[in-house]
N, C-alpha and C. Protein backbone atom coordinates (compact mmCIF):
# COMPACT_ATOMS: atom_id res chain seq x y z
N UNK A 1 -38.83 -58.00 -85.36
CA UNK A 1 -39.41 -56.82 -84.71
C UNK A 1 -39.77 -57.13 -83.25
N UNK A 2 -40.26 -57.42 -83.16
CA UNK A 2 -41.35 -58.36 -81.82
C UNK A 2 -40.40 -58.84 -81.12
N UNK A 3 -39.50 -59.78 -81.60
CA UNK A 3 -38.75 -60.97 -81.25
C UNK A 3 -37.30 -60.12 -81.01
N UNK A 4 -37.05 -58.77 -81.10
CA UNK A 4 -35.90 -58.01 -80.53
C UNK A 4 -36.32 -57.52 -79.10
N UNK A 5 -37.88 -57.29 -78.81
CA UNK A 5 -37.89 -56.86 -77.39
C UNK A 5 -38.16 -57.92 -76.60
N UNK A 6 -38.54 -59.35 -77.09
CA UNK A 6 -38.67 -60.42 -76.29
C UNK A 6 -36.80 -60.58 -76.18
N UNK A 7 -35.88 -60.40 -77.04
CA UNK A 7 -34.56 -60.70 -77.14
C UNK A 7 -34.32 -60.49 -75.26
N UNK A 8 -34.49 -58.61 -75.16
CA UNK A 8 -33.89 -58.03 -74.53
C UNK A 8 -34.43 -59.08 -72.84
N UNK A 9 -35.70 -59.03 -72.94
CA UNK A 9 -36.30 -59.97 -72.45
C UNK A 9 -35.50 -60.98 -71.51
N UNK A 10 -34.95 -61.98 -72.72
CA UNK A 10 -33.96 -63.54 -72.47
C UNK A 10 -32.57 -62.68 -71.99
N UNK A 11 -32.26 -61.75 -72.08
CA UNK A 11 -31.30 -61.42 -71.42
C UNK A 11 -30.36 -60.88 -73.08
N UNK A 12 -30.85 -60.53 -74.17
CA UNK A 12 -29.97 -60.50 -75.59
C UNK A 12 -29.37 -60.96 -75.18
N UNK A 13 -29.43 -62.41 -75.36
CA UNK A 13 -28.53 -63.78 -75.52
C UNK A 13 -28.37 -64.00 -77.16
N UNK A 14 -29.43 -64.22 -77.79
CA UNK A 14 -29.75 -64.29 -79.28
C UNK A 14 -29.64 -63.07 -79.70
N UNK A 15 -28.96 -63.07 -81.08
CA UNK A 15 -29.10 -62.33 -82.11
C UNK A 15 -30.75 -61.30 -82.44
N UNK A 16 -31.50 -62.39 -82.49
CA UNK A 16 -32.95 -61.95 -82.88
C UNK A 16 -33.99 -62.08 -81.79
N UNK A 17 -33.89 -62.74 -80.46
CA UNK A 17 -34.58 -63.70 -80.13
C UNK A 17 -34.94 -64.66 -80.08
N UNK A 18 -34.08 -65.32 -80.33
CA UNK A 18 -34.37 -67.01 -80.70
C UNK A 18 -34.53 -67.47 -79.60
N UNK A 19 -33.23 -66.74 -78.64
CA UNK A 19 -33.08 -67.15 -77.11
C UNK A 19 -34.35 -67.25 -76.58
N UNK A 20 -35.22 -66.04 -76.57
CA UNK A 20 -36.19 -66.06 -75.72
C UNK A 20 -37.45 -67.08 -76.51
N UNK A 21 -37.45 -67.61 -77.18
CA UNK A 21 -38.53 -68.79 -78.05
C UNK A 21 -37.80 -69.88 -76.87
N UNK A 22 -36.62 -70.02 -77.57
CA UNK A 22 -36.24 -71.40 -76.79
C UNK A 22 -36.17 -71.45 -75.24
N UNK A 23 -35.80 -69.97 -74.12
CA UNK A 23 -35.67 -70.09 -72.81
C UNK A 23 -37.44 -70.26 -71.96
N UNK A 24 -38.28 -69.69 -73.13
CA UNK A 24 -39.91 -69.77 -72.60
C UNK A 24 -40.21 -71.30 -72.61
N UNK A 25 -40.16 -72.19 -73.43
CA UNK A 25 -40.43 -73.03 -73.55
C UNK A 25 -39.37 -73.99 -72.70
């Protein structure tokens, strides 16, 4: 849920957002 508008965020690189967990850190 959450982790689809952080997605858009990372650029929807990831599927779910994973991208944006791993590009923040």
């Amino acid at each position: 849920m959450i982790s689809g508008a952080l997605n858009i965020t990372s650029g929807s690189k990831a599927p779910l957002g994973v991208s944006f967990e791993d590009e923040t850190e």
